[in-house]
Protein backbone atom coordinates (compact mmCIF):
# COMPACT_ATOMS: atom_id res chain seq x y z
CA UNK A 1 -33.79 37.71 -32.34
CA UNK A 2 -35.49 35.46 -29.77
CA UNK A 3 -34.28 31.77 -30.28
CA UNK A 4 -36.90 30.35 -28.05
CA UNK A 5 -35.40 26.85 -27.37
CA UNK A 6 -32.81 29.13 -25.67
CA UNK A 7 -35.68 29.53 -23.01
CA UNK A 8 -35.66 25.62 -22.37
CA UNK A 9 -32.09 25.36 -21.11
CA UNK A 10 -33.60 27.36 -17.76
CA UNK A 11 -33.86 24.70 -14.76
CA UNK A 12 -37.34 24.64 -13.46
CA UNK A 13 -38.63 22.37 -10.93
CA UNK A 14 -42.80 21.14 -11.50
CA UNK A 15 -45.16 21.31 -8.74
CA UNK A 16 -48.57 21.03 -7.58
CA UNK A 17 -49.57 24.39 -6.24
CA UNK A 18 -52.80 24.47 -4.09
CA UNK A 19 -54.83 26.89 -2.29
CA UNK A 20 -58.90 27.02 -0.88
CA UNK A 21 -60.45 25.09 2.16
CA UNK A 22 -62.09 22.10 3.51
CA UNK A 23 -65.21 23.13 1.68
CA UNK A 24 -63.63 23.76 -1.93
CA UNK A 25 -59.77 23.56 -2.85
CA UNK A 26 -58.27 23.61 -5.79
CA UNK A 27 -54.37 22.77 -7.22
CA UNK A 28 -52.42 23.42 -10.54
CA UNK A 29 -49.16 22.14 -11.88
CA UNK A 30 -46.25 25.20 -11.76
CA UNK A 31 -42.48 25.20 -12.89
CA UNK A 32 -42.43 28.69 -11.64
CA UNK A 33 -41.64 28.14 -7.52
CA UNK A 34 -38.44 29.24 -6.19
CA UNK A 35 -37.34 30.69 -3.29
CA UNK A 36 -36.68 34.67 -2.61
CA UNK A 37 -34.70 34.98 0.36
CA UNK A 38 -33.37 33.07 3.04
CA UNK A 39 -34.13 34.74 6.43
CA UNK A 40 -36.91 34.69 6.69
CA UNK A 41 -37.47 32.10 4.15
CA UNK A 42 -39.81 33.21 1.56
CA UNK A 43 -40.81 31.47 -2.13
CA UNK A 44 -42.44 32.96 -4.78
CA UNK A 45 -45.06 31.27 -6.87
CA UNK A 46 -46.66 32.76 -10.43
CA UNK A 47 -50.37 31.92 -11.54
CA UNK A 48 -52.12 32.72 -14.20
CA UNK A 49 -54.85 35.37 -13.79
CA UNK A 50 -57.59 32.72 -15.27
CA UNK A 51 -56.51 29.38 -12.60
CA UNK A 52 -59.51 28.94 -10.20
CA UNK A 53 -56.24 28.78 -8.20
CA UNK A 54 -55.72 32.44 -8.17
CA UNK A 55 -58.60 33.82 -6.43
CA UNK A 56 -58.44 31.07 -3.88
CA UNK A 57 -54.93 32.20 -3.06
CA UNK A 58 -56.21 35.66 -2.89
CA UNK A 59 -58.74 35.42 -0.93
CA UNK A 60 -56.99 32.71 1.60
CA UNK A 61 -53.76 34.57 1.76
CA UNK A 62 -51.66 31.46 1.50
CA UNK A 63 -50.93 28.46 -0.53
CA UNK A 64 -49.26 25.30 -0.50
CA UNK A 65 -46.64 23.64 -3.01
CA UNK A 66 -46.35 19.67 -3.59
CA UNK A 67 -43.16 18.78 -4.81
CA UNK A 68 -43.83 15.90 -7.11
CA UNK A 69 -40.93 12.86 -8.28
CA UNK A 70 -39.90 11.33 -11.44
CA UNK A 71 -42.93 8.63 -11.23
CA UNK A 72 -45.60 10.59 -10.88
CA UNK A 73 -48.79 9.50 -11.93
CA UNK A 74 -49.57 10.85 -15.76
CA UNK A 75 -53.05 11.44 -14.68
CA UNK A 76 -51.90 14.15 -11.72
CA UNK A 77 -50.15 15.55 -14.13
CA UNK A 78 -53.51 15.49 -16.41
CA UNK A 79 -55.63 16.52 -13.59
CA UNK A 80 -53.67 19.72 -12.10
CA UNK A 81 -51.92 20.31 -15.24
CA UNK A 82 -54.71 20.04 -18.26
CA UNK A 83 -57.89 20.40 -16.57
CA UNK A 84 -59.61 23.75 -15.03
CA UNK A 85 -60.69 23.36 -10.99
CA UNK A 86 -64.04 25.63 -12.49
CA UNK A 87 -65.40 22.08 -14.28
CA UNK A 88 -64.06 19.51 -11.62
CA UNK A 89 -62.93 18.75 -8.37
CA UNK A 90 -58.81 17.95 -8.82
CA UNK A 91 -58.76 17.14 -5.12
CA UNK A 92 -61.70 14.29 -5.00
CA UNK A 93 -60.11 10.89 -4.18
CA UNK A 94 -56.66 12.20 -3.36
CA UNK A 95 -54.50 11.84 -0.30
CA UNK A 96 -54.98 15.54 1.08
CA UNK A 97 -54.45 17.04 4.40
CA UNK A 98 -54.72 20.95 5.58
CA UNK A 99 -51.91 22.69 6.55
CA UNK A 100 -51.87 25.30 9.46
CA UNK A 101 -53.88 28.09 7.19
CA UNK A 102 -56.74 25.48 6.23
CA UNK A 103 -55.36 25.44 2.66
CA UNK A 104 -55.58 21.77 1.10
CA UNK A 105 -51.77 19.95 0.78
CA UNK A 106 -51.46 17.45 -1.57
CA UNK A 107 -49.81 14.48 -0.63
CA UNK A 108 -50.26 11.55 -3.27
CA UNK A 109 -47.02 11.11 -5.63
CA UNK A 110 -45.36 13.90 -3.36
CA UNK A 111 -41.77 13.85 -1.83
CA UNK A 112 -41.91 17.04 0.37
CA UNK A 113 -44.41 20.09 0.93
CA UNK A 114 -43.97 23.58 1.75
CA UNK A 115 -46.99 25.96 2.99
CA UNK A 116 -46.52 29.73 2.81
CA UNK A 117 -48.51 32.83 3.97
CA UNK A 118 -48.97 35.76 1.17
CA UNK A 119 -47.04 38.76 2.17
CA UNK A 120 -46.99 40.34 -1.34
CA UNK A 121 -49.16 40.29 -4.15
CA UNK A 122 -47.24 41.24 -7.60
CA UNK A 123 -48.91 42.00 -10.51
CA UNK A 124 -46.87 41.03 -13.95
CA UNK A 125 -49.72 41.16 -16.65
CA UNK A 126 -51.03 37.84 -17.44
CA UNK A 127 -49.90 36.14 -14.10
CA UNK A 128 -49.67 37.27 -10.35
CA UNK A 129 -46.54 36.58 -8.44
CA UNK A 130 -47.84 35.51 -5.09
CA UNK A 131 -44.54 35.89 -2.00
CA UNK A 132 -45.37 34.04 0.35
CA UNK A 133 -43.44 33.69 3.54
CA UNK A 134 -42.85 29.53 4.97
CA UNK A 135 -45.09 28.66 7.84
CA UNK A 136 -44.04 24.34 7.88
CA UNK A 137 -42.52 22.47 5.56
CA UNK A 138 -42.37 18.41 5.56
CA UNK A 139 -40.11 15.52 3.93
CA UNK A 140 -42.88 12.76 2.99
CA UNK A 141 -40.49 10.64 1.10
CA UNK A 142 -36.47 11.04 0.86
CA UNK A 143 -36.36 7.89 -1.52
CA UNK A 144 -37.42 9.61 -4.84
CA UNK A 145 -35.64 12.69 -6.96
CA UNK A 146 -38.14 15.50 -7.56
CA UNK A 147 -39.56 15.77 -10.98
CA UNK A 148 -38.13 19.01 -13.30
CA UNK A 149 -39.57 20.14 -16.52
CA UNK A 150 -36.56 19.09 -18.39
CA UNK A 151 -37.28 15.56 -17.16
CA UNK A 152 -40.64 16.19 -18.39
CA UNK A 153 -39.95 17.74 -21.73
CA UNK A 154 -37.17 15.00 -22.63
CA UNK A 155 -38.08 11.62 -21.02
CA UNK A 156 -41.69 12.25 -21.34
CA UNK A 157 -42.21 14.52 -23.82
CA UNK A 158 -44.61 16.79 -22.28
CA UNK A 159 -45.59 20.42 -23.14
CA UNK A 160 -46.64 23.26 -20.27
CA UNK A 161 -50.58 24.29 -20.70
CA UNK A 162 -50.88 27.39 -22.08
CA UNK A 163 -51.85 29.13 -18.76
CA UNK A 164 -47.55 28.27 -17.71
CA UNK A 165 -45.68 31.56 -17.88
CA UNK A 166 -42.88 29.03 -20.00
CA UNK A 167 -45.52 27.94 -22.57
CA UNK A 168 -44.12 29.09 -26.34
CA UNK A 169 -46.49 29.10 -28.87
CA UNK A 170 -45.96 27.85 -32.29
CA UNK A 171 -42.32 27.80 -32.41
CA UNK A 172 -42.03 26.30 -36.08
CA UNK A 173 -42.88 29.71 -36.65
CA UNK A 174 -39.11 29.86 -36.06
CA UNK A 175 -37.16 30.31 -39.07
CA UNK A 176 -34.86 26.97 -38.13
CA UNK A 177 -38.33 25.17 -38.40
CA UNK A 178 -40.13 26.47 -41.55
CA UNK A 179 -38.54 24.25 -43.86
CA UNK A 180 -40.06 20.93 -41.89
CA UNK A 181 -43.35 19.62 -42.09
CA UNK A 182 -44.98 19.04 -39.05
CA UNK A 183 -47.52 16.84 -37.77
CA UNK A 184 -50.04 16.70 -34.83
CA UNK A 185 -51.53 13.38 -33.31
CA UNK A 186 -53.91 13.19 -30.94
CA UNK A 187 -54.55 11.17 -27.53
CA UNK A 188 -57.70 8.91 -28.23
CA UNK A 189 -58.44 8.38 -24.47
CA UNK A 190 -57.74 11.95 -23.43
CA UNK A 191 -57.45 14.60 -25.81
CA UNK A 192 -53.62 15.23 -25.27
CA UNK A 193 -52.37 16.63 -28.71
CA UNK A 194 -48.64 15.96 -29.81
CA UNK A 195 -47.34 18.59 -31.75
CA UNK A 196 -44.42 17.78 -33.59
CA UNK A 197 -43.80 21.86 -33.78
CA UNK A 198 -43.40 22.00 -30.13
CA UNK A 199 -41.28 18.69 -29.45
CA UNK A 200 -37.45 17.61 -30.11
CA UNK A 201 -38.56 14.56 -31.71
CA UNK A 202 -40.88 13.54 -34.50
CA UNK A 203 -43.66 11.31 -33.42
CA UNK A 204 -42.49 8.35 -35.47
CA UNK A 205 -39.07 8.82 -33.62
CA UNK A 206 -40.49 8.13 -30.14
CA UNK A 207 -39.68 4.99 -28.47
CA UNK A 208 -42.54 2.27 -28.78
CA UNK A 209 -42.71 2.21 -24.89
CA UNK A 210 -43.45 5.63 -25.08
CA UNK A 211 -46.87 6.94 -23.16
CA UNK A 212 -49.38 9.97 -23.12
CA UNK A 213 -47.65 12.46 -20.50
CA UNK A 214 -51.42 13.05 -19.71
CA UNK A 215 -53.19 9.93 -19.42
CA UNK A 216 -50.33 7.61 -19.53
CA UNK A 217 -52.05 5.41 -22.83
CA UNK A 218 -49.58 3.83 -25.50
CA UNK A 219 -47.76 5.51 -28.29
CA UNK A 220 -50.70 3.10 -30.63
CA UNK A 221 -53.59 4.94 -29.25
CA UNK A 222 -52.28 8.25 -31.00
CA UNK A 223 -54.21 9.15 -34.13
CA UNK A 224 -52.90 11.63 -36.78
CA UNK A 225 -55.07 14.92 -36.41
């Protein structure tokens, strides 16, 4: 038996992964970067076969990876996270620069960076596993802690897309859950649904100062769905 909320006790990290040019870049939110091996250093980063992101890493050969703190903006989060780089530009009005490669490095609500060239391509089935080897790598502000997806799941309540290689899908399928009612409630300003199947905590039971891990609007501008 799988108890999937076994799966949630892994550490992850959550960053902004980007890849592309001057002339069209594109970024999405991972919890799947780590590092490989230490001499040389190289990282590897999973992405989902259907991110924009993919072929631009593909056919640049590199990427770069934000590392994002605590305080990040809900609508970064939104806007790499929720939204596809095919409909809209994630990069337009955003402190970027371009790293040694000419990929696009994001640098708003970002505590470090990291920019690595692809020296392996690994395909695992509904994601590629892109090694990359580290070119530069920058501190951009030492004051912050780095934001995890525990932090995210727990303080903020958020769920991964369903493009993450951790998303879980309907775990009150679970037998621990199928005695509980569930409820969903959506985001009236951005479409961000709440499922009580997927959280720790019932909707009613979140704090009143809670906020939309996408859009950042009050707990009150939830409907019931």
């Amino acid at each position: 038996m799988i108890q999937f909320e076994a799966l949630f006790k892994i550490s992850y990290g959550l960053y902004i992964v980007s890849s592309g040019n001057k002339n069209r870049g594109n970024g999405f939110i991972s919890n799947t970067f780590f590092q490989v091996t230490s001499e040389p250093p190289r990282f590897a980063s999973c992405c989902n076969k259907d991110n924009f992101t993919a072929e631009m890493i593909k056919e640049t050969g590199a990427f770069s990876v934000s590392v994002i703190h605590k305080d990040t903006d809900p609508e970064i989060i939104g806007r790499f996270g929720y939204k596809s780089g095919k409909d809209t530009d994630k990069l337009s009005g955003l402190n970027v620069k371009y790293g040694e490669t000419g990929v696009p490095i994001v640098l708003y609500d970002c505590i470090a960076f990291l920019e690595c060239k692809v020296v392996q391509t690994i395909d695992v089935g509904t994601h590629y596993m892109f090694i990359g080897q580290l070119i530069q790598s920058e501190i951009i502000d030492d004051s912050k802690d780095a934001l995890t997806y525990l932090h995210y799941r727990q303080v903020r309540k958020g769920v991964a897309p369903k493009n993450a290689p951790t998303y879980i899908d309907k775990l009150k399928l679970e037998a621990n859950h199928t005695e509980t009612v569930f409820r969903k409630f959506e985001c009236t300003a951005c479409g961000y649904i709440y499922d009580e199947a997927e959280q720790e905590i019932k909707f009613a039971d979140l704090p009143d100062d809670w906020v939309c891990p996408v859009c950042g609007s009050e707990k009150s501008d939830f409907i019931e769905i």
